[in-house]
Protein backbone atom coordinates (compact mmCIF):
# COMPACT_ATOMS: atom_id res chain seq x y z
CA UNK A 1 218.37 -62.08 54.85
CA UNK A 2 219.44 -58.41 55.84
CA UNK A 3 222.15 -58.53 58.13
CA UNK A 4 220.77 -58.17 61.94
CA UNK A 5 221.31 -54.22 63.55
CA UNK A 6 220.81 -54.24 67.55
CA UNK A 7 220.20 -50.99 68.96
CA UNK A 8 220.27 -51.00 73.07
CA UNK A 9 218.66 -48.12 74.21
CA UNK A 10 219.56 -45.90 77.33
CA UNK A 11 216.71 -46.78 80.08
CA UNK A 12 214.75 -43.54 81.44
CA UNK A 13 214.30 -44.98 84.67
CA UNK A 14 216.92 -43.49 86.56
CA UNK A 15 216.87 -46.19 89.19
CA UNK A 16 217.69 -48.77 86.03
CA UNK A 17 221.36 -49.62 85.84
CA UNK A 18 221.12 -52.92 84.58
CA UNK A 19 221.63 -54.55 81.01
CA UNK A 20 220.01 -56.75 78.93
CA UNK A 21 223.73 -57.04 76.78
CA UNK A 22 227.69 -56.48 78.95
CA UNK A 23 230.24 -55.51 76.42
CA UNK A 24 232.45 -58.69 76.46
CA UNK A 25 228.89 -60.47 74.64
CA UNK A 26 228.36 -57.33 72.43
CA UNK A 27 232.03 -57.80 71.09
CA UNK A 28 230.96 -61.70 69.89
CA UNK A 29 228.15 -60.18 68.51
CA UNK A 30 229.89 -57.37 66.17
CA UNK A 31 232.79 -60.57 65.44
CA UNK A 32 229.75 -62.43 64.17
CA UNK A 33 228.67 -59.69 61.81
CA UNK A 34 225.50 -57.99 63.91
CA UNK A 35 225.74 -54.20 63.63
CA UNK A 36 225.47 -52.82 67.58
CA UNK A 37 224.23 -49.64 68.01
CA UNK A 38 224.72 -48.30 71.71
CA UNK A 39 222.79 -45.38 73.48
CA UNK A 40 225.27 -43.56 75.71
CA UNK A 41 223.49 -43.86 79.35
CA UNK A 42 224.72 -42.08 82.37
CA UNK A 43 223.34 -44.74 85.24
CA UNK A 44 223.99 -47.79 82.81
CA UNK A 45 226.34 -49.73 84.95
CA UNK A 46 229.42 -50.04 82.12
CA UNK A 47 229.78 -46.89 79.82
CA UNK A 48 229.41 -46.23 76.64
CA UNK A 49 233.66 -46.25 76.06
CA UNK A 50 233.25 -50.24 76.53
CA UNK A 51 231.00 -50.66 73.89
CA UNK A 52 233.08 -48.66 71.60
CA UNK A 53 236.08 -50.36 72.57
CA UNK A 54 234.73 -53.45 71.25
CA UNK A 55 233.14 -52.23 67.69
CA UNK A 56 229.63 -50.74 68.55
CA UNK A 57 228.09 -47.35 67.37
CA UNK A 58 227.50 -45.21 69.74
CA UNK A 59 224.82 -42.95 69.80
CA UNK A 60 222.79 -40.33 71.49
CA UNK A 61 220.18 -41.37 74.67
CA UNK A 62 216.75 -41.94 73.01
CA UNK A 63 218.24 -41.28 69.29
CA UNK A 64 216.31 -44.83 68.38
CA UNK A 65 212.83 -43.56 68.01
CA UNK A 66 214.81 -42.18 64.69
CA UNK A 67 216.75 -45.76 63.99
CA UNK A 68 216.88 -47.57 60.63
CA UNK A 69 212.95 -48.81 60.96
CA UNK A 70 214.72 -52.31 60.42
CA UNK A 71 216.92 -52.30 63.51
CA UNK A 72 215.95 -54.32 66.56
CA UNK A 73 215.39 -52.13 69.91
CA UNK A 74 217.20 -53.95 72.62
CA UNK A 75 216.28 -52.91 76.21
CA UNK A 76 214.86 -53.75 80.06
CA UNK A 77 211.98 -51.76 81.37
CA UNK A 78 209.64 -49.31 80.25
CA UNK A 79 209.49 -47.10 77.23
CA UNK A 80 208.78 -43.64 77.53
CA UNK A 81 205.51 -42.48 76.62
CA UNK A 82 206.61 -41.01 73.13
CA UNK A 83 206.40 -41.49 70.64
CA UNK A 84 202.82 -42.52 70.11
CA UNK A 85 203.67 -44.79 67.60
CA UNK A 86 205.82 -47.66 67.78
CA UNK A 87 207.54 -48.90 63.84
CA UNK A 88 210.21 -50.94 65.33
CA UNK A 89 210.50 -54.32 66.68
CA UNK A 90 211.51 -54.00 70.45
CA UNK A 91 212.95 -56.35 72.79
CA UNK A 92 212.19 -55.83 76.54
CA UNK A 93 210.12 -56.37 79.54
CA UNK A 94 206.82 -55.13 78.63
CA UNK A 95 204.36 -56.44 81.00
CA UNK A 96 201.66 -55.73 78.61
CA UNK A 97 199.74 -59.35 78.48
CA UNK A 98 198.18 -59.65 81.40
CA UNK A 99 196.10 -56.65 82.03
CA UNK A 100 198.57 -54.43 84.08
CA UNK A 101 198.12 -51.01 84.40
CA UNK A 102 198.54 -49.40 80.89
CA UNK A 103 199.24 -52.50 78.91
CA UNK A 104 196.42 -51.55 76.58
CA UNK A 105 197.70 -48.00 75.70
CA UNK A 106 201.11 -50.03 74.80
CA UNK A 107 199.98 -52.50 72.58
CA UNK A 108 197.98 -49.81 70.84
CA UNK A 109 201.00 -47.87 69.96
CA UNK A 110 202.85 -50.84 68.50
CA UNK A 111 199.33 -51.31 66.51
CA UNK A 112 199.24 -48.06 65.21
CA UNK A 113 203.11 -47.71 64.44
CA UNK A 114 203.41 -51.66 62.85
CA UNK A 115 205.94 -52.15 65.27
CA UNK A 116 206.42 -55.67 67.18
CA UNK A 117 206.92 -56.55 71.07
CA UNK A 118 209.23 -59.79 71.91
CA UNK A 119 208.43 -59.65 75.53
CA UNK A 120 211.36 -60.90 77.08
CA UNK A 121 209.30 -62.69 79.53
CA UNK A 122 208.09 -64.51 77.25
CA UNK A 123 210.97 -65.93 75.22
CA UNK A 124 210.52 -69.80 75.83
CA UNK A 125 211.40 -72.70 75.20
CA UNK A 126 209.24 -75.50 73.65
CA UNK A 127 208.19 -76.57 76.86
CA UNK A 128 207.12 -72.79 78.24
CA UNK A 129 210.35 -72.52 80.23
CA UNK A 130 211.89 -68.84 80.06
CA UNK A 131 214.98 -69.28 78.40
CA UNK A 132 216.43 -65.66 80.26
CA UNK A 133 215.68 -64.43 83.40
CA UNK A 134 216.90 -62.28 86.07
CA UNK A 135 215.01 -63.89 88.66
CA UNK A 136 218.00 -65.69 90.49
CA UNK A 137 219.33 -62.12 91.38
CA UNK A 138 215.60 -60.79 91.94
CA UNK A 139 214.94 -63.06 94.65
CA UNK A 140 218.91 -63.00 96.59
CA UNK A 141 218.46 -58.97 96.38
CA UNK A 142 214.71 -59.60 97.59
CA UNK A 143 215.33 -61.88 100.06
CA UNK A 144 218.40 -59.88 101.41
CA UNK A 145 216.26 -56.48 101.71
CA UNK A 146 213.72 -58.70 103.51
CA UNK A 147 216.06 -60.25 106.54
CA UNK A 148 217.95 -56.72 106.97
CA UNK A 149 214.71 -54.78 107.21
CA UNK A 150 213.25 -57.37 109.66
CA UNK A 151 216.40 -57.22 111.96
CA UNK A 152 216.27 -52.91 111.76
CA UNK A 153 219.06 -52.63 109.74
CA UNK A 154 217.76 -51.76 105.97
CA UNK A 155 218.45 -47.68 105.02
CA UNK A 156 217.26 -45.89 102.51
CA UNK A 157 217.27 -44.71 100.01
CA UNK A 158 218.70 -47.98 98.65
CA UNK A 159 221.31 -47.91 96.30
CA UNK A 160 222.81 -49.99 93.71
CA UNK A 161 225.67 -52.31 95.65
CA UNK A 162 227.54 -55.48 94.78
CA UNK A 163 226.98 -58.72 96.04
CA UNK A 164 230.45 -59.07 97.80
CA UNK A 165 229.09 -56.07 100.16
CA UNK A 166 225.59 -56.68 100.44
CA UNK A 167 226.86 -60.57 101.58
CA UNK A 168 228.96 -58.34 104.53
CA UNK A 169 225.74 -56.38 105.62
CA UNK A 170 223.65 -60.29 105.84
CA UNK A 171 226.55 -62.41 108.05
CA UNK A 172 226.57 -59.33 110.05
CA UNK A 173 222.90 -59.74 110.81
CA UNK A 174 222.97 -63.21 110.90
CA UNK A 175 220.67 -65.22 113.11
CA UNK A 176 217.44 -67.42 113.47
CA UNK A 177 214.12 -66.66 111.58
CA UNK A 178 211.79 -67.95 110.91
CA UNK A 179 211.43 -67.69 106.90
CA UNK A 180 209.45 -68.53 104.44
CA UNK A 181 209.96 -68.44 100.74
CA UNK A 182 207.36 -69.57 98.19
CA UNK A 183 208.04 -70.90 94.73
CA UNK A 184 211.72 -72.43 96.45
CA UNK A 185 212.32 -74.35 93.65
CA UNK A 186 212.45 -71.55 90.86
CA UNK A 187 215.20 -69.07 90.09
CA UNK A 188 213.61 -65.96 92.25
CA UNK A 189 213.41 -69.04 94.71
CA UNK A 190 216.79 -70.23 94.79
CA UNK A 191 218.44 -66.68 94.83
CA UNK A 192 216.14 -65.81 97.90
CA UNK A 193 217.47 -69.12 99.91
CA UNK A 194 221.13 -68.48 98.64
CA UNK A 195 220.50 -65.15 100.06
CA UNK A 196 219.17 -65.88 103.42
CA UNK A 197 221.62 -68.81 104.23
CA UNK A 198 224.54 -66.75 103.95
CA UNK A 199 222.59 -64.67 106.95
CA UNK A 200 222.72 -67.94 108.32
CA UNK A 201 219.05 -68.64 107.75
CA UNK A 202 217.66 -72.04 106.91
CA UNK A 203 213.73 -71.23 105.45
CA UNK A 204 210.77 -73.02 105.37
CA UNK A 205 210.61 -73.91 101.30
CA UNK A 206 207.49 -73.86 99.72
CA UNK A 207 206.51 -75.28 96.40
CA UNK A 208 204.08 -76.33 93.89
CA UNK A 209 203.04 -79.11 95.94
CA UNK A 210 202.42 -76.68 99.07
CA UNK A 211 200.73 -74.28 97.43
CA UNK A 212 198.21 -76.49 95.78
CA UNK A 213 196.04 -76.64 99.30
CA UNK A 214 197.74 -73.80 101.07
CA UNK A 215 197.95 -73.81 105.09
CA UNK A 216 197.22 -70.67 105.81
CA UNK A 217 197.62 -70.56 109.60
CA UNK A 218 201.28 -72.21 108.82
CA UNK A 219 202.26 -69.68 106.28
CA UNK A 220 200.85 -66.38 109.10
CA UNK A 221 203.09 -68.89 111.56
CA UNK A 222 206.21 -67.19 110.00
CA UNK A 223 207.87 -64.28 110.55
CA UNK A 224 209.24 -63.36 107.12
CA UNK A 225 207.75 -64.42 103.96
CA UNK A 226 209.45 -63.99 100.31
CA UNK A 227 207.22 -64.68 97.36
CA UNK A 228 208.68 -65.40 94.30
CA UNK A 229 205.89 -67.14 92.45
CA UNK A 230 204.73 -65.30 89.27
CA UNK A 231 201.60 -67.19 87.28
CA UNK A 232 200.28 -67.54 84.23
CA UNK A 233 196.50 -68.66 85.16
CA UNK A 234 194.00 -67.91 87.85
CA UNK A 235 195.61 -69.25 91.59
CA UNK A 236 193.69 -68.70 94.81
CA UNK A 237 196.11 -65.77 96.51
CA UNK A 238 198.48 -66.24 99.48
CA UNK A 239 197.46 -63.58 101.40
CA UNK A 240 194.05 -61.58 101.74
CA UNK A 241 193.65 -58.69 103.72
CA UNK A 242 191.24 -61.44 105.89
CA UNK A 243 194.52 -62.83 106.66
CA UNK A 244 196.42 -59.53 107.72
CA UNK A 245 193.82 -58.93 110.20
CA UNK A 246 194.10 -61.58 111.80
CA UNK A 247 195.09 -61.06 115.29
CA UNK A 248 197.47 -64.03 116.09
CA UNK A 249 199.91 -63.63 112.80
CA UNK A 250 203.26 -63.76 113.47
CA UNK A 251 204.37 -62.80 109.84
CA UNK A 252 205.83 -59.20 110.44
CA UNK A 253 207.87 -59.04 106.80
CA UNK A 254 206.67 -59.60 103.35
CA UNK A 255 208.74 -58.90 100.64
CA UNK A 256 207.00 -59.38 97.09
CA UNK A 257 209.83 -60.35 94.62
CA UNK A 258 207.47 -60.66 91.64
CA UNK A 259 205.36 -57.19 92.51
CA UNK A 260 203.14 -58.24 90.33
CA UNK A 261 200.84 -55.30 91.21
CA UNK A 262 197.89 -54.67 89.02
CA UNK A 263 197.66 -57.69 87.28
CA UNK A 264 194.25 -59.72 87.84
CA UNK A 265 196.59 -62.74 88.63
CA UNK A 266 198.42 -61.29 91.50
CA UNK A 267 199.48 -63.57 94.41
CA UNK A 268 199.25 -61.22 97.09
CA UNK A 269 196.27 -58.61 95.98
CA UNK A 270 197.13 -57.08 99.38
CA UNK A 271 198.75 -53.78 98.53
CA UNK A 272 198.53 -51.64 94.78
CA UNK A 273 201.13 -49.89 94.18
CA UNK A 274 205.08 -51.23 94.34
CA UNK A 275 207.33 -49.61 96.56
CA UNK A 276 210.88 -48.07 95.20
CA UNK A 277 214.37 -47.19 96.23
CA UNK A 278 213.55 -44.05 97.76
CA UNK A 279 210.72 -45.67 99.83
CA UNK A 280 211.75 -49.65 99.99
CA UNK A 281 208.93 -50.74 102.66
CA UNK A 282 205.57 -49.65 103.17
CA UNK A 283 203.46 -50.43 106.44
CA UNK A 284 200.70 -52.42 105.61
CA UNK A 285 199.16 -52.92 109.15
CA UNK A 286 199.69 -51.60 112.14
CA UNK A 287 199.10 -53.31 115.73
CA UNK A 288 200.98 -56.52 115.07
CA UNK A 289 202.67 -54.50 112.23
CA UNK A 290 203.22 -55.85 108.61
CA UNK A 291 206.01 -54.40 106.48
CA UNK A 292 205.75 -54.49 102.63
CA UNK A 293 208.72 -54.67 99.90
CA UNK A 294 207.73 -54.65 96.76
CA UNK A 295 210.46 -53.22 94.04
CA UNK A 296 209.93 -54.15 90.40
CA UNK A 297 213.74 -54.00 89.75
CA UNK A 298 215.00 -55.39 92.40
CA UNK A 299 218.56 -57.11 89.99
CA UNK A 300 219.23 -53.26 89.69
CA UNK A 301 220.54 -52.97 92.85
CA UNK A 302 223.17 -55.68 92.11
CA UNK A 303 223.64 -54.41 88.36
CA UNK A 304 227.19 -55.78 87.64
CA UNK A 305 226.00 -59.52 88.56
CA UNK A 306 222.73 -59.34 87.02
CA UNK A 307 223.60 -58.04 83.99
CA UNK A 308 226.38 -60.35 83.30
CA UNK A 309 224.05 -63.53 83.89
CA UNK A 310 221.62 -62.15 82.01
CA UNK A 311 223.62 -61.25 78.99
CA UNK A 312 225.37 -64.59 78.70
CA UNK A 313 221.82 -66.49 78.16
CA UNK A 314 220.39 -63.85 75.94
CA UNK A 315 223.08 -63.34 73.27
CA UNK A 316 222.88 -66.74 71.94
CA UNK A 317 219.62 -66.15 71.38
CA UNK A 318 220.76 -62.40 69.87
CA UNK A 319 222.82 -64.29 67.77
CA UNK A 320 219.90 -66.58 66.48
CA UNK A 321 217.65 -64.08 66.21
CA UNK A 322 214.39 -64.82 63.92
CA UNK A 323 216.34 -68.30 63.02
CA UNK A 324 214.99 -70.34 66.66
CA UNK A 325 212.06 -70.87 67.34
CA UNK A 326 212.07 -68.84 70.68
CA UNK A 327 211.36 -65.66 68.50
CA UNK A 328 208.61 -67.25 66.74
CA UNK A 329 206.94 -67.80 70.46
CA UNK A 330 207.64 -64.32 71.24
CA UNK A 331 205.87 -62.88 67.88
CA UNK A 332 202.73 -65.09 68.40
CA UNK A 333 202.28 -63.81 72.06
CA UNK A 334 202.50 -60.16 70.81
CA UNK A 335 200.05 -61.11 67.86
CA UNK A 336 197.29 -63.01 69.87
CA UNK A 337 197.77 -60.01 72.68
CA UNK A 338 196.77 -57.31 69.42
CA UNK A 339 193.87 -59.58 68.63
CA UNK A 340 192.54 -59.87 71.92
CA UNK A 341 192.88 -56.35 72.52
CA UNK A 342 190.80 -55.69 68.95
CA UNK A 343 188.10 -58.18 69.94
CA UNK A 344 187.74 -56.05 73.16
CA UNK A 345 187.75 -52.68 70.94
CA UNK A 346 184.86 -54.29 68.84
CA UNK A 347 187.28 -54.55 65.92
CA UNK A 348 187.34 -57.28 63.17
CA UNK A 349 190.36 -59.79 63.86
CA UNK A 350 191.94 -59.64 60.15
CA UNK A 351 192.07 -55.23 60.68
């Protein structure tokens, strides 16, 4: 089998300072015989000089749309939108299976180029369980942005922080809410609570087993509500503009950790477009007023932390590449997403 060459690309979105692999993992990687090819990036949150330090290539920022067509393209968020053709096989978020906005214009490049996408999202185990995630750090960042924008005290333009002084800005707002967070019991859901307890916050924690027959008026009851529930098939939605309307709600704060805008299977189809650093909350209704957060990279702001956690669980899997059967997932969720896509086109399946 041809020995496996990594290439982690520099991210174009200039708000992006995470990554999906920290030096200290690349190292094990090059001791284990991957090659490691490493973009230079100026907003990446270590530098290129680490990587080298521990036995990675470095190389120029976008150089990989000219890689080796064998090596792997390691990153987080979007690609840019050349080159029109995608060869490679390329590891990253690509939100392109559930009918977001321009998931169809994706997969066609990968079709056209041969390429291959192992959403990262979709790297499971047997049981459908993501194996990495950055949702712990999604939800505390989420859930932090939340309370210090509900008690006035949330400036923007955000920028990236970490957790040791965003923890100071939350005990120094500390106080009674009342909270809600949905989808408690997952990692978005844990980080959120972590989040808002050290604010001194104890939330209403909503599950499965709440959500199944949701009580509306008891959810509009609260004053800040942090969704972190992201889903796979159709749900009935948490909110509805019906429900923003309504004249006794108390809820004043949403913040949308899984801003899953676009997507037909959005929780909270109450808003369509996410909000960003430079513009954090949005004003969804005025007269009791509703404030929106809903930032698609919400670890980024905590890039150090995130990065690390997320690193450690993915470079086993870096290291196991094509062997587990995690990749094997992966490659049949990109192939039955091309098919689908063809059958839509009016194409034959076996094209």
């Amino acid at each position: 089998m041809t020995a496996l060459h990594l290439w982690l690309r520099h991210e174009t979105r200039p708000t992006e300072r995470r990554t999906p692999l920290v030096p200290s993992d690349a190292r094990r990687l090059v001791d284990a015989g991957v090659t490691v090819t490493v973009e230079d990036s100026p907003q990446r949150v270590f530098p290129a000089k680490e990587y080298e330090a521990v036995g990675c290539r470095l190389a120029e920022p976008g150089s990989w749309v000219t890689a080796p067509r064998d090596a792997v393209i390691l990153g987080l968020k979007e690609l840019p939108d050349q080159p029109p053709e995608l060869i490679h096989r390329h590891v990253f978020f690509g939100h392109a299976y559930k009918g977001q906005p321009g998931a169809a214009a994706l997969l066609r490049r990968f079709r056209a180029g041969g390429g291959t996408l192992l959403d990262l999202e979709y790297l499971v185990d047997d049981t459908g369980r993501r194996l990495v995630a950055f949702g712990f750090w999604a939800g505390y960042v989420g859930a932090a942005l939340a309370l210090l924008h509900h008690r006035d005290r949330l400036a923007a333009p955000l920028r990236p922080t970490a957790k040791e002084e965003l923890d100071e800005r939350l005990r120094a707002v500390a106080g009674e809410a009342r909270a809600l967070v949905i989808g408690a019991l997952g990692r978005s859901g844990r980080g959120a609570r972590t989040a808002l307890m050290v604010a001194g916050v104890d939330p209403t924690c909503w599950d499965l087993a709440e959500t199944r027959d949701l009580d509306r008026p008891a959810l509009l009851d609260h004053e800040l509500m942090v969704n972190t529930v992201l889903t796979t098939r159709p749900v009935p939605p948490f909110l509805t503009d019906k429900d923003l309307d309504d004249p006794g709600r108390r809820l004043r704060t949403v913040c949308d950790v899984t801003a899953d805008v676009g997507s037909p299977l959005n929780l909270l189809p109450v808003y369509d477009t996410p909000t960003d650093w430079e513009h954090p909350v949005r004003r969804l209704r005025e007269g009791p007023g509703l404030d929106l957060i809903a930032i698609d990279n919400l670890p980024s702001l905590l890039p150090l932390e995130a990065s690390t956690d997320f690193s450690a669980g993915l470079t086993p899997l870096l290291a196991d590449f094509e062997v587990g059967g995690a990749w094997g997932r992966c490659r049949e969720r990109f192939d039955t997403a091309v098919r689908e896509l063809r059958s839509g086109e009016g194409e034959s399946s076996d094209v």
